[in-house]
N, C-alpha and C. Protein backbone atom coordinates (compact mmCIF):
# COMPACT_ATOMS: atom_id res chain seq x y z
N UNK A 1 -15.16 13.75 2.94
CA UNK A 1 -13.90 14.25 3.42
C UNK A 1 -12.78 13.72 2.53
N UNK A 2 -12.14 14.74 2.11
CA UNK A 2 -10.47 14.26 1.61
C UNK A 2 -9.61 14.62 2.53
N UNK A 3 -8.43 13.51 2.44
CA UNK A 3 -7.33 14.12 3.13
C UNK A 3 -5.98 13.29 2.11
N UNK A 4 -5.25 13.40 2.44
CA UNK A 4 -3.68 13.20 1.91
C UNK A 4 -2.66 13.14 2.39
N UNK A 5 -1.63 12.76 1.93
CA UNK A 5 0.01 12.46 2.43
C UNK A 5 0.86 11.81 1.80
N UNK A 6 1.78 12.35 1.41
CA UNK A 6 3.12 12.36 0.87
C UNK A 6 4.29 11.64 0.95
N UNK A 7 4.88 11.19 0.38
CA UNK A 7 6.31 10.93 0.33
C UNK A 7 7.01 11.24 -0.43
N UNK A 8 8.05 11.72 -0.77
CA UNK A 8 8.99 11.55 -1.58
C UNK A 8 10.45 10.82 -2.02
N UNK A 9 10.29 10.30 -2.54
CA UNK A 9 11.23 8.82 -2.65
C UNK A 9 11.79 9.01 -4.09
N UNK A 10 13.23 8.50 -4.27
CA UNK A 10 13.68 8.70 -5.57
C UNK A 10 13.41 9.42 -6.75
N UNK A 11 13.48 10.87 -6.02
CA UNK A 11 12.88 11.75 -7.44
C UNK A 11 11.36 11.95 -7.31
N UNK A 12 10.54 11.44 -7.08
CA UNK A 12 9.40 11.06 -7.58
C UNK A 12 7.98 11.40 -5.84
N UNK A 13 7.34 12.26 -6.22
CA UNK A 13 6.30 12.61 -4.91
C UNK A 13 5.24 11.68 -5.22
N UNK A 14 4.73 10.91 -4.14
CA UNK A 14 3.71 10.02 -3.96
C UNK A 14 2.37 10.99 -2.96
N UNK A 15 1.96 11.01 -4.47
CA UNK A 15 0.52 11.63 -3.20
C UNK A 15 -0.69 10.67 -2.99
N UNK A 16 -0.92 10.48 -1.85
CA UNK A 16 -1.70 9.59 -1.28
C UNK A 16 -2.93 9.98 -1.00
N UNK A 17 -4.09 9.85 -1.97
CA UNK A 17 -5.46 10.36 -1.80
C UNK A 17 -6.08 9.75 -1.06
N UNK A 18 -7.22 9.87 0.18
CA UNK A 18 -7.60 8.90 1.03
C UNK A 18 -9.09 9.79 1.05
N UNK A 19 -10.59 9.02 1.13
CA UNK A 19 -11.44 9.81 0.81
C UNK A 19 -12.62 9.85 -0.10
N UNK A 20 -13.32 10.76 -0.63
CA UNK A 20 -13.63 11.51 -1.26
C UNK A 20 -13.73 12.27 -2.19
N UNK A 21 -13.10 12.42 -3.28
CA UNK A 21 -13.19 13.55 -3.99
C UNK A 21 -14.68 14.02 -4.65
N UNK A 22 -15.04 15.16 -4.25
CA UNK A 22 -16.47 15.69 -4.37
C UNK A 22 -16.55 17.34 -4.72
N UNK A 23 -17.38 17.53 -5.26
CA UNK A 23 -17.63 19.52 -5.21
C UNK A 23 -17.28 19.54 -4.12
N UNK A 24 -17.61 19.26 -3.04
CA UNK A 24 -17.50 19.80 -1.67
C UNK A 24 -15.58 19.36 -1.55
N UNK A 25 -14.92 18.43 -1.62
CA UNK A 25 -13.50 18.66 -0.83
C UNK A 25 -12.62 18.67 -1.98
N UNK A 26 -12.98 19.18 -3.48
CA UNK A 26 -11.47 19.41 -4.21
C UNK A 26 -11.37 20.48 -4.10
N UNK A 27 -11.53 21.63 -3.38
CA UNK A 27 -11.02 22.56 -3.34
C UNK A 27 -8.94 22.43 -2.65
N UNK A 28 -9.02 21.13 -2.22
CA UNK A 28 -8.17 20.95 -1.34
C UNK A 28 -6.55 20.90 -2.48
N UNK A 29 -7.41 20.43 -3.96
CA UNK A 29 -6.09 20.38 -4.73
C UNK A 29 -5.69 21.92 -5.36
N UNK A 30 -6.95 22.83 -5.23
CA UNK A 30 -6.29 23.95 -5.93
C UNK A 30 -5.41 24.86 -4.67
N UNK A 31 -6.14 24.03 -3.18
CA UNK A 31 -5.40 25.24 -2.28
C UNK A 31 -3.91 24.91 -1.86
N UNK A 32 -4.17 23.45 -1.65
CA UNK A 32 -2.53 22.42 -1.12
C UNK A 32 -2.08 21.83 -2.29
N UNK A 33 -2.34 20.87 -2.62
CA UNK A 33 -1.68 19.90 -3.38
C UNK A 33 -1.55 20.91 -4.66
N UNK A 34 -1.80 21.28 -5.37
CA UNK A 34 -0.94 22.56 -6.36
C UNK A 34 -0.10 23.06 -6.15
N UNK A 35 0.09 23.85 -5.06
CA UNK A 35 0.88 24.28 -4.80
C UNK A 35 2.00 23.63 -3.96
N UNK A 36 1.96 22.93 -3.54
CA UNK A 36 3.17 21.94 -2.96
C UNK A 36 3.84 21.75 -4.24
N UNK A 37 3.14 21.16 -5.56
CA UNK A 37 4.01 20.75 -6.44
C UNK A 37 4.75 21.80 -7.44
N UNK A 38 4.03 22.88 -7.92
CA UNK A 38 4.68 24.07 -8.21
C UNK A 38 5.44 24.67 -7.29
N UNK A 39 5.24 24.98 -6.66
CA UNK A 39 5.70 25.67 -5.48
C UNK A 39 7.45 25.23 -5.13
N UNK A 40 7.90 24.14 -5.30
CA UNK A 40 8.87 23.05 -4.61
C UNK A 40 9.15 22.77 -6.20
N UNK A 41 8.85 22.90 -7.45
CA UNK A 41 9.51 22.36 -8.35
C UNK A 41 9.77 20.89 -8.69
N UNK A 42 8.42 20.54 -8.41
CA UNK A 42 8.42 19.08 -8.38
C UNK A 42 8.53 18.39 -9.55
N UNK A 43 9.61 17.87 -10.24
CA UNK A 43 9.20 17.25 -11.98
C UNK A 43 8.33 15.90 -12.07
N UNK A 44 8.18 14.97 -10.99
CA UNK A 44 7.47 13.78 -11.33
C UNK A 44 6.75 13.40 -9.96
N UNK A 45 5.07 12.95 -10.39
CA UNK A 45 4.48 12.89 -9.08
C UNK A 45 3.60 11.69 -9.71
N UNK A 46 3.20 11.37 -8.94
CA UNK A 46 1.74 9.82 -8.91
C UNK A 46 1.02 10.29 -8.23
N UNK A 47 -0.37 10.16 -8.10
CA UNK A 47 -1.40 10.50 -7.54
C UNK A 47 -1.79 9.09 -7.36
N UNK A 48 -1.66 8.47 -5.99
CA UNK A 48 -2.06 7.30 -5.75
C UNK A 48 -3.81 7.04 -5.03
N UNK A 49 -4.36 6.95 -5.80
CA UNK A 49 -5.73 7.03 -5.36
C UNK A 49 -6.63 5.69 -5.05
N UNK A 50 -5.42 4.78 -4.22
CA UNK A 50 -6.03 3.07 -4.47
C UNK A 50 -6.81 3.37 -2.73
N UNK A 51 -6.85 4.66 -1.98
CA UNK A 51 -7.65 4.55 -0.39
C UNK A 51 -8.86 5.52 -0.90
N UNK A 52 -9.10 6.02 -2.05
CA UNK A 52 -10.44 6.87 -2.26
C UNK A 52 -11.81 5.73 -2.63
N UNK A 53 -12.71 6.23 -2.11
CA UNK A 53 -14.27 5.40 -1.71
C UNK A 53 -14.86 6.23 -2.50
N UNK A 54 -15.02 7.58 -3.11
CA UNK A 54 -16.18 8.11 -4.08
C UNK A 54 -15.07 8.88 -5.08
N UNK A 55 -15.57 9.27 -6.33
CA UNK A 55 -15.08 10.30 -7.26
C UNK A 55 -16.83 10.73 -7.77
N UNK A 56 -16.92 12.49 -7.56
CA UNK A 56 -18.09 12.56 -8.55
C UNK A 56 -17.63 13.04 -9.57
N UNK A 57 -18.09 13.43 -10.74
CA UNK A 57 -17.86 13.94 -11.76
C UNK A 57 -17.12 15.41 -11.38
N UNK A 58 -17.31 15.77 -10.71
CA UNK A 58 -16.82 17.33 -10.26
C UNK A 58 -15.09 16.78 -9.62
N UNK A 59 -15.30 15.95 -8.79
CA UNK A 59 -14.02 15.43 -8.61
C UNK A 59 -12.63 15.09 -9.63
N UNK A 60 -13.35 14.51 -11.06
CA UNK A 60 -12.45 14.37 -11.76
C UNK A 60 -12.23 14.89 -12.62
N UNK A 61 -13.31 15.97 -12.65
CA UNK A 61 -12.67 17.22 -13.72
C UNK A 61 -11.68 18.30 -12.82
N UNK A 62 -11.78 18.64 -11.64
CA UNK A 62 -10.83 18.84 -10.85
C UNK A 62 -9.58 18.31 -10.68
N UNK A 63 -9.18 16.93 -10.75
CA UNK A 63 -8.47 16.30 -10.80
C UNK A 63 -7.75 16.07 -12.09
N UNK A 64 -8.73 16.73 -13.04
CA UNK A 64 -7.99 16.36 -14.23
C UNK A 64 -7.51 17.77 -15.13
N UNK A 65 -8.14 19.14 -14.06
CA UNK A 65 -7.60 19.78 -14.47
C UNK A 65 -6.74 20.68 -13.99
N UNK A 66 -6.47 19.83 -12.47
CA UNK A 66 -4.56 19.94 -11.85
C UNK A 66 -3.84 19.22 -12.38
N UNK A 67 -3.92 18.18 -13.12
CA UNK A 67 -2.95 17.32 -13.86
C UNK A 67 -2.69 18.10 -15.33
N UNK A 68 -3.95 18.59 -15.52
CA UNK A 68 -3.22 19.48 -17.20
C UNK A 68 -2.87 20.72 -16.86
N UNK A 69 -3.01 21.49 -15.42
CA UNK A 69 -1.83 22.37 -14.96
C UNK A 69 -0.54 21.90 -14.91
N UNK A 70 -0.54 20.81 -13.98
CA UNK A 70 0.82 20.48 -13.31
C UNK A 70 1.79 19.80 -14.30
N UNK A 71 0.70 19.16 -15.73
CA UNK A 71 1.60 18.48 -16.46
C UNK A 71 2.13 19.66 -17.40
N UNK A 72 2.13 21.01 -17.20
CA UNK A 72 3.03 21.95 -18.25
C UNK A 72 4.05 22.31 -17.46
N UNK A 73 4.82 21.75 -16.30
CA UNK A 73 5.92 21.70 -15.42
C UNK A 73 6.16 20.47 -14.62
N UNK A 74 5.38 19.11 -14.84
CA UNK A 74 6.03 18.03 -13.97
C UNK A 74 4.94 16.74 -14.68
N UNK A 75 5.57 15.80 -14.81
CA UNK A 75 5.20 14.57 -15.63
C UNK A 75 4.06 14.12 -13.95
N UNK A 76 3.19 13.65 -14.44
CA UNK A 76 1.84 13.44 -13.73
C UNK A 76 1.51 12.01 -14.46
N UNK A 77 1.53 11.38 -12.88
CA UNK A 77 0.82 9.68 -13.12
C UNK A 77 -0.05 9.50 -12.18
N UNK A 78 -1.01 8.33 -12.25
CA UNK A 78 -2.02 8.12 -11.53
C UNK A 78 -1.38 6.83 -11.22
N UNK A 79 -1.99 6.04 -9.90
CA UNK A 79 -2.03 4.04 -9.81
C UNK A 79 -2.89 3.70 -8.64
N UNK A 80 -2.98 2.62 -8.61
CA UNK A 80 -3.93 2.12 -7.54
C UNK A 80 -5.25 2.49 -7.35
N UNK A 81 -6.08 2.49 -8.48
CA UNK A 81 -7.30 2.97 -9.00
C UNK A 81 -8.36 1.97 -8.61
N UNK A 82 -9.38 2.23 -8.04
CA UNK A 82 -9.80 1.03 -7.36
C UNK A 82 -10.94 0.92 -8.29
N UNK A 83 -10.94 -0.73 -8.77
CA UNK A 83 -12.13 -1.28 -9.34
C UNK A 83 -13.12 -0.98 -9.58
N UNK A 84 -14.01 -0.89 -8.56
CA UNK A 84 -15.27 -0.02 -8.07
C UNK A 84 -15.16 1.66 -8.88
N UNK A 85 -14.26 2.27 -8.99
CA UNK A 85 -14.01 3.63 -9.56
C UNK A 85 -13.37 3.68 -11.27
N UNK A 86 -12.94 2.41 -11.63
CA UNK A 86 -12.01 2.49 -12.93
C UNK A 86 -13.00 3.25 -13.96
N UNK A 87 -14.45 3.11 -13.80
CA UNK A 87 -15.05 4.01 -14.75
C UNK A 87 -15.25 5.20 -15.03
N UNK A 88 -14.76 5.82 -13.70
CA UNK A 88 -14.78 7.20 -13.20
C UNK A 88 -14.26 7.97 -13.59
N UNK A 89 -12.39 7.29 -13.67
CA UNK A 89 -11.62 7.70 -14.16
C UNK A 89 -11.11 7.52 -15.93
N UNK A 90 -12.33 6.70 -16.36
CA UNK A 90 -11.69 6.49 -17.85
C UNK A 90 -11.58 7.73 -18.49
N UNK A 91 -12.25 8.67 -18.72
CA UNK A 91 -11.72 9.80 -19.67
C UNK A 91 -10.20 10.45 -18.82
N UNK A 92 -10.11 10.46 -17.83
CA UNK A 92 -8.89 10.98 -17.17
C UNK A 92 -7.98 9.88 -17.70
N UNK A 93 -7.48 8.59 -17.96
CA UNK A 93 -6.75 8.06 -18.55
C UNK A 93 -6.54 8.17 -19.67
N UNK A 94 -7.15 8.60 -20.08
CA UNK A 94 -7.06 8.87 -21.92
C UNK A 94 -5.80 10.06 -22.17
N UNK A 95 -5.48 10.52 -20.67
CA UNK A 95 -4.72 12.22 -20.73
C UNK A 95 -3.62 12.24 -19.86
N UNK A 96 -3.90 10.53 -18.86
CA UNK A 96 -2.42 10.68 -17.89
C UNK A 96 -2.23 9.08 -17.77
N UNK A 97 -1.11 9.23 -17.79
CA UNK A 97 -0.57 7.67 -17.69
C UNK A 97 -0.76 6.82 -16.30
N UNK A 98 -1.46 5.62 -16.25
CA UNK A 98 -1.64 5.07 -15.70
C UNK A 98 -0.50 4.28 -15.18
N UNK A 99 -0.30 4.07 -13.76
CA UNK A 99 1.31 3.04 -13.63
C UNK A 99 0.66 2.31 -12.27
N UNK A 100 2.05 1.11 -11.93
CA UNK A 100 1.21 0.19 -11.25
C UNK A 100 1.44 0.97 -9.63
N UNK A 101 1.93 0.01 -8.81
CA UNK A 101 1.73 0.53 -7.04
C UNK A 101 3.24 1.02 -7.47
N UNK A 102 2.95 2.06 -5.79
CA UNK A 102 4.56 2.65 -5.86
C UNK A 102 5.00 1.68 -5.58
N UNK A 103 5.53 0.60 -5.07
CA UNK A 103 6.82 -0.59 -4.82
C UNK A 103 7.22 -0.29 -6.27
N UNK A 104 6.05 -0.87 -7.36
CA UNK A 104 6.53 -1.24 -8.71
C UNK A 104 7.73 0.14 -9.23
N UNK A 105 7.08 0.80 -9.28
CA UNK A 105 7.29 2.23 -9.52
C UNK A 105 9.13 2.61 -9.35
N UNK A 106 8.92 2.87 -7.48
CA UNK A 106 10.41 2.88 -7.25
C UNK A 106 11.30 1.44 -7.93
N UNK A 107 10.92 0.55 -7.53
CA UNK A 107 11.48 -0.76 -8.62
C UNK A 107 12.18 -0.49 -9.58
N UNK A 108 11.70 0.28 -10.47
CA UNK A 108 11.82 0.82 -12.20
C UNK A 108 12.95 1.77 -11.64
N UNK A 109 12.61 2.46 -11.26
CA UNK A 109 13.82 3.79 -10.94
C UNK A 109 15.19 3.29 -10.43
């Protein structure tokens, strides 16, 4: 199961991945989370993924290829990448900037 939730704080949408990401539940970024951010004209978002427990390979090519949608209309960051997963995501870092927790984040702004 995936699920998610939002904030938006100084400019900047915090999406909060909690979950899963699998063949079976990314359909959830091409049906919601895409379109929330196109949709609304969003220029800068984080994908905070420090409450997700699995990524399969299907997950992060999904994930990595709403970020090379979303990044030809809104700057796309990842943080809170959990240990257990940092390998998961290494080719996806190679293509989106990694940043620390949102506190840090809004901090900077």
């Amino acid at each position: 199961m995936l699920d998610y939730d939002f904030i938006f704080k100084k400019g900047i949408l915090f999406i909060r991945l909690k979950g899963d990401i699998t063949k079976e539940t990314s359909s959830l970024f091409i049906d919601e989370i895409n379109p929330l951010i196109l949709d609304n004209g969003i220029r800068n978002v984080v994908f905070n993924v420090s409450k997700l427990r699995n990524v399969d390979k299907y997950g992060i090519k999904v994930l990595y290829n709403s970020c090379l949608t979303l990044n030809q209309k809104s700057e796309i960051e990842i943080s809170g990448i959990p240990y257990c997963l940092r390998k998961r995501f290494c080719y996806l870092l190679k293509h989106i900037k990694e940043r620390e927790d949102e506190y840090t984040i809004l901090m900077r702004n």
